[in-house]
N, C-alpha and C. Protein backbone atom coordinates (compact mmCIF):
# COMPACT_ATOMS: atom_id res chain seq x y z
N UNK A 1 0.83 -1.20 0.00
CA UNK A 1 0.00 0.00 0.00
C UNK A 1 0.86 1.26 0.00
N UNK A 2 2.31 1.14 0.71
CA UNK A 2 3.05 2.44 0.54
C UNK A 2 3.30 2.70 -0.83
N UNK A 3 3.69 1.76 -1.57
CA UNK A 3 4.26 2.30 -2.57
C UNK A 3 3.20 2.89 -3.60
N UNK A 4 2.05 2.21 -3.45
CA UNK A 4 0.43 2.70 -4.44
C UNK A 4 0.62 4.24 -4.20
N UNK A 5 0.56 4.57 -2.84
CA UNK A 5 0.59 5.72 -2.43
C UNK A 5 1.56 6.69 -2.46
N UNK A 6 2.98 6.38 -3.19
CA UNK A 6 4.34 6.99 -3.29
C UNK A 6 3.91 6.97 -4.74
N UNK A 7 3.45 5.98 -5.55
CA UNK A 7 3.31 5.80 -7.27
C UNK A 7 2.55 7.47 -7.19
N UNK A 8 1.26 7.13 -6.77
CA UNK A 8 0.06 8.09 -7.17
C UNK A 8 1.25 9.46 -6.52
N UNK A 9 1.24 9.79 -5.88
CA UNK A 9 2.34 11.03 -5.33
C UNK A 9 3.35 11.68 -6.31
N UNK A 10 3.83 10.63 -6.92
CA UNK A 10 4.84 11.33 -7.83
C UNK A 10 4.04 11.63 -9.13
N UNK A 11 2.94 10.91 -9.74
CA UNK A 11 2.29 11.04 -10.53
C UNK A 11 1.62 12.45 -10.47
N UNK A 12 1.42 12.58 -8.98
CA UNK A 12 0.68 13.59 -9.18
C UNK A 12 1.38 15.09 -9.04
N UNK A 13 2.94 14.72 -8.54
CA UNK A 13 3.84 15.76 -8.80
C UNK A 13 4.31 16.35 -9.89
N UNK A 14 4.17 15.33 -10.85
CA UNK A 14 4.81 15.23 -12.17
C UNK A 14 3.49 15.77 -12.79
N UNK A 15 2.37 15.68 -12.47
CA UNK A 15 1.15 16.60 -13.23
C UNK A 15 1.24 18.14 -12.95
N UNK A 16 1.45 18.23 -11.91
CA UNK A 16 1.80 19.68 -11.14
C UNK A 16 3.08 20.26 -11.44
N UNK A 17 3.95 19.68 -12.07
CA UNK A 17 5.38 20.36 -12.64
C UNK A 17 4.92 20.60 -13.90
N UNK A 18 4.29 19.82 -14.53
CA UNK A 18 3.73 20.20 -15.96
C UNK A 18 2.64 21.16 -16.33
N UNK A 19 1.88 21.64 -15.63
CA UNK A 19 0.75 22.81 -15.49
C UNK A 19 1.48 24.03 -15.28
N UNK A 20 2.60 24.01 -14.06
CA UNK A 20 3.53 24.96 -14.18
C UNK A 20 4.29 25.57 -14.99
N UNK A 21 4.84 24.54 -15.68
CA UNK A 21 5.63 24.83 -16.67
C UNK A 21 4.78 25.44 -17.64
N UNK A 22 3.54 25.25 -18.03
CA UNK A 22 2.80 25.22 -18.92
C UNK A 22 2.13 26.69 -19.20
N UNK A 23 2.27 27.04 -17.60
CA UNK A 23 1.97 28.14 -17.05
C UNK A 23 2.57 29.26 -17.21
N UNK A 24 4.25 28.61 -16.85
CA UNK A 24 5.20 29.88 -17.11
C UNK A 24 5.30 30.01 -18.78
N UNK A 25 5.25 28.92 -19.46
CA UNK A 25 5.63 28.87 -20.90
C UNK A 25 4.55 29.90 -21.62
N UNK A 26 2.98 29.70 -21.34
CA UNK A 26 2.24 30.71 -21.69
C UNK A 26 2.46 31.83 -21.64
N UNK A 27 2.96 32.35 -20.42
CA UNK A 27 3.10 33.81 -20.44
C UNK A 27 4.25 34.66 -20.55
N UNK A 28 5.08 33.74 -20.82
CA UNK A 28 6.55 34.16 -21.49
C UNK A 28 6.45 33.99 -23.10
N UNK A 29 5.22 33.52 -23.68
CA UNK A 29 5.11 33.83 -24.96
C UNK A 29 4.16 34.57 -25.54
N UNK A 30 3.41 35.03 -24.55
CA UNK A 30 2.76 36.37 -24.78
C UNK A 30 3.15 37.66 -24.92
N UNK A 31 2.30 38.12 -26.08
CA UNK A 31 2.81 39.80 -26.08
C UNK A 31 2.05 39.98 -25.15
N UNK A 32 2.69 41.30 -24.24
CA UNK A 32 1.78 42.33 -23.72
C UNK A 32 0.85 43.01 -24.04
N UNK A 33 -0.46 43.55 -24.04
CA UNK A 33 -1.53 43.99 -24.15
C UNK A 33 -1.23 45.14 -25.30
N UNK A 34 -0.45 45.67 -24.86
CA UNK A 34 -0.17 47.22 -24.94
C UNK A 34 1.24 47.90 -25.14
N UNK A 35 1.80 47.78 -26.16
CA UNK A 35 3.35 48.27 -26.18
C UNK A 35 3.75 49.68 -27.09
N UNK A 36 4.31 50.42 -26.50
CA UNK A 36 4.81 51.51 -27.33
C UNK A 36 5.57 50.88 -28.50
N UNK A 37 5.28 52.15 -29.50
CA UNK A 37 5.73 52.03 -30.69
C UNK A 37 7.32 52.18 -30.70
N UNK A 38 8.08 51.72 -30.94
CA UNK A 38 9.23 51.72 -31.22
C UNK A 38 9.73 52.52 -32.47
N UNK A 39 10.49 53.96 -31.71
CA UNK A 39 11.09 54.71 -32.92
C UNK A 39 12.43 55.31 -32.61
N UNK A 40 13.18 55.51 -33.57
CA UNK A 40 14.27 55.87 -33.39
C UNK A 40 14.61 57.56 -32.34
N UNK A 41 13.22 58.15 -32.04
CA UNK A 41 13.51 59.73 -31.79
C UNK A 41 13.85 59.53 -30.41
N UNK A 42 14.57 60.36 -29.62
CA UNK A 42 14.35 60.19 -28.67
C UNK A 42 13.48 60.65 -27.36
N UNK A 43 13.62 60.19 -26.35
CA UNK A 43 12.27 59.81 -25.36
C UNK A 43 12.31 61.33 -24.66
N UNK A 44 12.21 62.62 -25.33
CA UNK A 44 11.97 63.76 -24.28
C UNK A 44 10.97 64.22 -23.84
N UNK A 45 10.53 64.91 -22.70
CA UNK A 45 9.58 65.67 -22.72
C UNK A 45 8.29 65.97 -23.56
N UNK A 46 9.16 66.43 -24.37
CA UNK A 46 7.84 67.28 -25.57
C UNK A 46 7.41 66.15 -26.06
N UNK A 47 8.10 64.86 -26.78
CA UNK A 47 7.88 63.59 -27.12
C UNK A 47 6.99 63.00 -26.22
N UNK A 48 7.10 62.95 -25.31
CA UNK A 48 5.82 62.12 -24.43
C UNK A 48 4.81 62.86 -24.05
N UNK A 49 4.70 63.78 -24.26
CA UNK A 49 3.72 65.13 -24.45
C UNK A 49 2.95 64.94 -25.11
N UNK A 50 3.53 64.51 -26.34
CA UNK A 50 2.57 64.71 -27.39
C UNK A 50 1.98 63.23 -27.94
N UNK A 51 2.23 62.20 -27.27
CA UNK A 51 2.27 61.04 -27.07
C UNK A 51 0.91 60.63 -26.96
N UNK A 52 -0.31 59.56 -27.67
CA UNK A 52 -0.94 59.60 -27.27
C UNK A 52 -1.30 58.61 -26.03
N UNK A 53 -2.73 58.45 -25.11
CA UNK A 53 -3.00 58.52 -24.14
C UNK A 53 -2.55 56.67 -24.47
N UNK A 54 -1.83 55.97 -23.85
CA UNK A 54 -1.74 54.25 -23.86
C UNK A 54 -3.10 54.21 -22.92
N UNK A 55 -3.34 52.43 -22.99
CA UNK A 55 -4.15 51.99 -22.47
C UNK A 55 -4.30 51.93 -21.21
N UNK A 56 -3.11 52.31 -20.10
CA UNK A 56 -3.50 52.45 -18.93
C UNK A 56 -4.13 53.60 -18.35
N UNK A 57 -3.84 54.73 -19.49
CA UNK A 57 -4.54 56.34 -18.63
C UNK A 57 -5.77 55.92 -18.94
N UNK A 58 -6.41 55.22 -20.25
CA UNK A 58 -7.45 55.51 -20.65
C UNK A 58 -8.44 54.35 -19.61
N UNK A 59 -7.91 53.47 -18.89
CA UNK A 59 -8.57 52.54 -18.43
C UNK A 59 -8.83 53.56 -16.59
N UNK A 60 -7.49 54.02 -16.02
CA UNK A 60 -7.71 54.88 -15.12
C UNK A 60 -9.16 56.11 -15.05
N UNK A 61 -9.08 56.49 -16.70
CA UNK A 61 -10.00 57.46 -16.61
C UNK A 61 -11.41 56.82 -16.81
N UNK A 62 -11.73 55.70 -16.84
CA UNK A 62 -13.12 55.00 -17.14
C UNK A 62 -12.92 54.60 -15.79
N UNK A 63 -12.41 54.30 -14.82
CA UNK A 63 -13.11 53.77 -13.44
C UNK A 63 -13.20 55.22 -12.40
C-alpha cells in the first residue's frame, strides 16, 4: 500500500510540474496587451507630451 501511495504522489507531482511549466511557458510567450511604438527619436519631454493617451490612462480614466 506504501508504494500505491508513493506511485500516485509522484504522478501527481509530475502533473503539477507540468501545469507549471505550462503556465510559465504561456506567459513568457505572450505579447503584452499594450506596447509603445518603437522609434528611433528620442524619449523627451515634448515627445511624451505629445504622445498619445496608452491603455493604462485611458482605463484609469473609465473607473
Amino acid at each position: 500500500m506504501f508504494y500505491v501511495i508513493l506511485f500516485l504522489s509522484l504522478i501527481f507531482a509530475f502533473v503539477l510540474l507540468f501545469f507549471l511549466w505550462l503556465f510559465i511557458w504561456a506567459f513568457t510567450m505572450t505579447e503584452p496587451l499594450y506596447s509603445e511604438p518603437r522609434t528611433n527619436e528620442p524619449q523627451t519631454a515634448a515627445n511624451l507630451a505629445l504622445r498619445p493617451a496608452n491603455l493604462k490612462d485611458l482605463n484609469s480614466v473609465a473607473s
